[in-house]
N, C-alpha and C. Protein backbone atom coordinates (compact mmCIF):
# COMPACT_ATOMS: atom_id res chain seq x y z
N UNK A 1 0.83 -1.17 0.00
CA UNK A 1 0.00 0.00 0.00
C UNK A 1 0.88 1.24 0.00
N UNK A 2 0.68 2.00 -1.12
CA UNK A 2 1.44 3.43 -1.04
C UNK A 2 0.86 4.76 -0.43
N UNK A 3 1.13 5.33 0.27
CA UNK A 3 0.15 6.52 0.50
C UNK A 3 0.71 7.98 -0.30
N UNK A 4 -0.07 8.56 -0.77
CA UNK A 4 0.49 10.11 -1.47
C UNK A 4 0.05 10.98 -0.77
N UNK A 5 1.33 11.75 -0.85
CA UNK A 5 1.60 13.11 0.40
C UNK A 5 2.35 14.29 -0.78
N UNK A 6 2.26 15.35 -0.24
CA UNK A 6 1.85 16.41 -0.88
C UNK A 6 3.73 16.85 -0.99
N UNK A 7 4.14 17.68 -1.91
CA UNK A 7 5.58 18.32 -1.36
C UNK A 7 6.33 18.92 0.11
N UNK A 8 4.92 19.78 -0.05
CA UNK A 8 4.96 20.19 1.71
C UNK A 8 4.89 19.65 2.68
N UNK A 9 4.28 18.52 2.86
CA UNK A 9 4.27 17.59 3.62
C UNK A 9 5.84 16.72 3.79
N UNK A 10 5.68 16.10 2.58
CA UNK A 10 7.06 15.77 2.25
C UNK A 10 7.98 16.24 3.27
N UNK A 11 8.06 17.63 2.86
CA UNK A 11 9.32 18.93 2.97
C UNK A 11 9.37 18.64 4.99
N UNK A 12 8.13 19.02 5.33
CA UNK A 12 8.06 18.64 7.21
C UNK A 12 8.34 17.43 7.76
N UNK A 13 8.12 16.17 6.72
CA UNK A 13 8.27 15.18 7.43
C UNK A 13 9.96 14.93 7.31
N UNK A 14 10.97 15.09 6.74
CA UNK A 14 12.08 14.87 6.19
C UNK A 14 12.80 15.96 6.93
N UNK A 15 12.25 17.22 7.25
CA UNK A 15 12.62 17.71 8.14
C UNK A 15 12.84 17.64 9.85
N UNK A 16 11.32 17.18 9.94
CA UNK A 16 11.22 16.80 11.15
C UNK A 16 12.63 14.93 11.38
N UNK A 17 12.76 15.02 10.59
CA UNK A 17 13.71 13.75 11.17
C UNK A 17 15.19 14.08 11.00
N UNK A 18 15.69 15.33 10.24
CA UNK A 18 16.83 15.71 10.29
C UNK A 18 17.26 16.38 11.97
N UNK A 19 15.91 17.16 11.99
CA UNK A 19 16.20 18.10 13.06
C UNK A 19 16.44 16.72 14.12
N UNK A 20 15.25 15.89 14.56
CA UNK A 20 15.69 14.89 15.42
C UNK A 20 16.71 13.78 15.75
N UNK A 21 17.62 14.03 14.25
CA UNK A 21 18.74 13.32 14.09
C UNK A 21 20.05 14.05 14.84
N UNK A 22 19.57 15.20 15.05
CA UNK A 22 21.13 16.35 15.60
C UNK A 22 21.12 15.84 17.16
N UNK A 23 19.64 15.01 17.92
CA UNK A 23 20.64 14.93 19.30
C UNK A 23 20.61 15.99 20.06
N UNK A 24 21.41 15.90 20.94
CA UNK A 24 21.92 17.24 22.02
C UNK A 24 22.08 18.68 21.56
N UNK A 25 22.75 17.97 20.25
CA UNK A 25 23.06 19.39 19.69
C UNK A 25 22.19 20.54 19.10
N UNK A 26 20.69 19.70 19.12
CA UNK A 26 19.85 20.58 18.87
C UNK A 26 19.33 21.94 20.33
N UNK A 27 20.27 21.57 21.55
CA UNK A 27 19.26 22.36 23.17
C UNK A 27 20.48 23.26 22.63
N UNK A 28 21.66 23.54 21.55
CA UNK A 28 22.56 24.72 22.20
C UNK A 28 22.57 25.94 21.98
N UNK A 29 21.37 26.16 20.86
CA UNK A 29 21.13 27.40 20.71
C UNK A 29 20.02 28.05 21.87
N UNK A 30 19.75 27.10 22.62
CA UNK A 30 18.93 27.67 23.57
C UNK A 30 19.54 28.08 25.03
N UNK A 31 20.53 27.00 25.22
CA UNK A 31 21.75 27.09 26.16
C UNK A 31 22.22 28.44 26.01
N UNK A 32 22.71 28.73 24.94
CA UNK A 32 23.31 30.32 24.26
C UNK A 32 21.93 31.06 25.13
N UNK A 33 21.18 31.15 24.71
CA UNK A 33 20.10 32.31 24.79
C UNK A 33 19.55 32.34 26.22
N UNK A 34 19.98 31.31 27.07
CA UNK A 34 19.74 31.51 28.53
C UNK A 34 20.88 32.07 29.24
N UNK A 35 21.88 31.70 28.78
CA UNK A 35 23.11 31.90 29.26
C UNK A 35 23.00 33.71 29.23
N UNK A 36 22.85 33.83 27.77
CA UNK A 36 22.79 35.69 27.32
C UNK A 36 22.02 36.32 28.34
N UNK A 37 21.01 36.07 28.44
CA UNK A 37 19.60 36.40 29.16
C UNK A 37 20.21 36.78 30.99
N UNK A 38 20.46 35.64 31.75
CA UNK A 38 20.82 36.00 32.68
C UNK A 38 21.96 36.40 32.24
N UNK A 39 23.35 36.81 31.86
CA UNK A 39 24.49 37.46 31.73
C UNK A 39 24.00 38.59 31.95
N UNK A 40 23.11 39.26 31.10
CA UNK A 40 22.35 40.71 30.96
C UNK A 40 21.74 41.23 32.11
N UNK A 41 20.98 40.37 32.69
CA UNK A 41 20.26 40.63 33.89
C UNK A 41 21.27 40.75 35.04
N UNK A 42 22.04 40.38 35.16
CA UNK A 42 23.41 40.11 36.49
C UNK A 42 24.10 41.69 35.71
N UNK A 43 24.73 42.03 34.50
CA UNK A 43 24.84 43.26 34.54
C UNK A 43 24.64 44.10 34.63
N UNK A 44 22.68 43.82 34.29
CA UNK A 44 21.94 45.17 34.67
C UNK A 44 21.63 46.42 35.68
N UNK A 45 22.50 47.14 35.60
CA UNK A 45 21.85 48.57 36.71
C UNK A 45 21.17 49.79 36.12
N UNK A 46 20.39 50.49 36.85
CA UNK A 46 19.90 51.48 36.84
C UNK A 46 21.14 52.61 36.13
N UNK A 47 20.49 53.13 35.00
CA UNK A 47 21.48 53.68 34.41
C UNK A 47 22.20 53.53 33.23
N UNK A 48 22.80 52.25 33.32
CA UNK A 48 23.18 51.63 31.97
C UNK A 48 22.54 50.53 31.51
N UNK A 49 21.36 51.19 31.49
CA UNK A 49 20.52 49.35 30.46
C UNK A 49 21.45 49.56 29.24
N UNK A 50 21.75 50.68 28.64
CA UNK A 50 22.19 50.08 27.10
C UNK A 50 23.18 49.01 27.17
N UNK A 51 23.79 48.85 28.58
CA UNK A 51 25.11 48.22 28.51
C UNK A 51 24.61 46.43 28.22
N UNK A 52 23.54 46.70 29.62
CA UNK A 52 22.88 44.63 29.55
C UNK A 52 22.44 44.51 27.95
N UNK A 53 21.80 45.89 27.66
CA UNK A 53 20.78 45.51 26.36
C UNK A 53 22.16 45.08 24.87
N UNK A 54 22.82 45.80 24.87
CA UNK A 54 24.68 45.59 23.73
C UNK A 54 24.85 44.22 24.18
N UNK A 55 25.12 43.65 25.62
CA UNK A 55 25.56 42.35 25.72
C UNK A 55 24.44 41.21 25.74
N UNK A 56 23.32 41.71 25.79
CA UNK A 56 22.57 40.38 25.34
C UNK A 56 22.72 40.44 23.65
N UNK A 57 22.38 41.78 22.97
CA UNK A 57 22.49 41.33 21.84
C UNK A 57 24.22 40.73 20.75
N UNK A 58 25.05 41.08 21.82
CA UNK A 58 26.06 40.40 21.07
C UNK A 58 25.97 38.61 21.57
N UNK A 59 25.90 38.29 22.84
CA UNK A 59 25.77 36.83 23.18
C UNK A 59 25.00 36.13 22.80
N UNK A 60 24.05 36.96 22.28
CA UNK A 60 22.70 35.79 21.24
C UNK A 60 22.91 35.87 20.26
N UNK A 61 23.81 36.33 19.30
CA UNK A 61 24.05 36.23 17.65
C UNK A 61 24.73 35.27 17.55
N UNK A 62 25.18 34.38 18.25
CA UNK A 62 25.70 32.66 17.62
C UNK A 62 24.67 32.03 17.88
N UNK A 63 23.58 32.22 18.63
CA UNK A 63 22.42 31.29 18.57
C UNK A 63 21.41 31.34 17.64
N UNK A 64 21.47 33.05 17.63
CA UNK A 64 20.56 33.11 16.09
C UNK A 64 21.42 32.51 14.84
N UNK A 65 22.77 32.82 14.88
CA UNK A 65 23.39 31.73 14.35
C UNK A 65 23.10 30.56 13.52
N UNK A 66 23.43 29.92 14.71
CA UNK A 66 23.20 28.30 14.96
C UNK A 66 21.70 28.14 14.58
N UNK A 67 20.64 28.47 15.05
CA UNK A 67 19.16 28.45 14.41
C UNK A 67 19.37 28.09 13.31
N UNK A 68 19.77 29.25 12.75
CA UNK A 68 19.61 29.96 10.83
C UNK A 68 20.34 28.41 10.25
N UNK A 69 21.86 28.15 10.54
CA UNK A 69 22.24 27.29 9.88
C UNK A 69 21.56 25.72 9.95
N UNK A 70 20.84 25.66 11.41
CA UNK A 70 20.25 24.35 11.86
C UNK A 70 19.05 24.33 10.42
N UNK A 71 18.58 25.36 10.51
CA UNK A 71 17.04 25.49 9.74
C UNK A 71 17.24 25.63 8.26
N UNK A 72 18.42 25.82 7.54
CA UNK A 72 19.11 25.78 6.40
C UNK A 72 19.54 24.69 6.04
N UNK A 73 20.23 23.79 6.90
CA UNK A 73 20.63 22.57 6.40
C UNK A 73 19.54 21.25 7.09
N UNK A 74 18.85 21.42 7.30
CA UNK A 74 17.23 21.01 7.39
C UNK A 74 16.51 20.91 6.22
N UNK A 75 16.33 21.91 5.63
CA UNK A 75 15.45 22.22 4.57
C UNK A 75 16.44 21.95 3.09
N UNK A 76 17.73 21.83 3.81
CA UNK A 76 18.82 21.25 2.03
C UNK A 76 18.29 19.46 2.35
N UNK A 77 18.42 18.85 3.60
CA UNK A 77 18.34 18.02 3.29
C UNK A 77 17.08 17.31 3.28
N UNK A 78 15.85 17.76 3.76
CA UNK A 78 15.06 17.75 2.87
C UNK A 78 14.57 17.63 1.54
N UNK A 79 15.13 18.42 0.64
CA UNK A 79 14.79 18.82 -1.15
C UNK A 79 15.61 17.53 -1.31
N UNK A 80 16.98 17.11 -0.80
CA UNK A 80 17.70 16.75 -1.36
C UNK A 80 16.88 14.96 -1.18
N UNK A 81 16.18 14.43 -0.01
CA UNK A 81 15.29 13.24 -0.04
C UNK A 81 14.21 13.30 -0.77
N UNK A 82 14.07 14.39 -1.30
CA UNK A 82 12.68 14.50 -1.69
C UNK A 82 13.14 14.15 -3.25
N UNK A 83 14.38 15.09 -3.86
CA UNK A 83 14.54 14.94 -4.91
C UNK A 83 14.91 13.63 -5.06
N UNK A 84 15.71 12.92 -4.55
CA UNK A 84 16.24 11.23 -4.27
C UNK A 84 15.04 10.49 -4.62
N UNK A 85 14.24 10.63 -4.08
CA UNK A 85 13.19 9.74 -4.77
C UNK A 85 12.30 9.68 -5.99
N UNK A 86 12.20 10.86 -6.44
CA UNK A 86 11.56 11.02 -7.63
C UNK A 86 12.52 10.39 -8.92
């Protein structure tokens, strides 16, 4: 029995098993973004928020990072099962 599923579908399900294939390595962009979060808050005083607000946003740009490339090579390898079979 074959079942037919749509591209998009396709595209989520092939995704959804890349992303679950990374493991651990998928919690470290979140690790990053907690880590940033309190860093900021422990620097924060009255006075210089710009200072917490500069260092959260430099300590979270490897997590947005890491996202972008997680969610990029997700979606390559995706097309690339999808195209494999046709």
């Amino acid at each position: 029995m074959q079942i037919e599923v749509t591209d998009s579908e396709a595209m989520q399900i092939y995704s959804q098993r890349h992303w679950k294939s990374k493991g651990k390595k998928k919690y470290l962009p979140l690790i990053i973004l907690a880590m940033a979060f309190s860093v900021s808050i422990f620097i924060y005083s009255p006075g210089r928020e710009w200072l917490s607000l500069a260092i959260l946003i430099f300590l979270t740009s490897p997590a947005v990072y890491l996202s972008l490339k997680s969610a990029r090579a997700s979606g390559k390898y995706a097309r690339n099962q999808i195209e494999g079979q046709i």
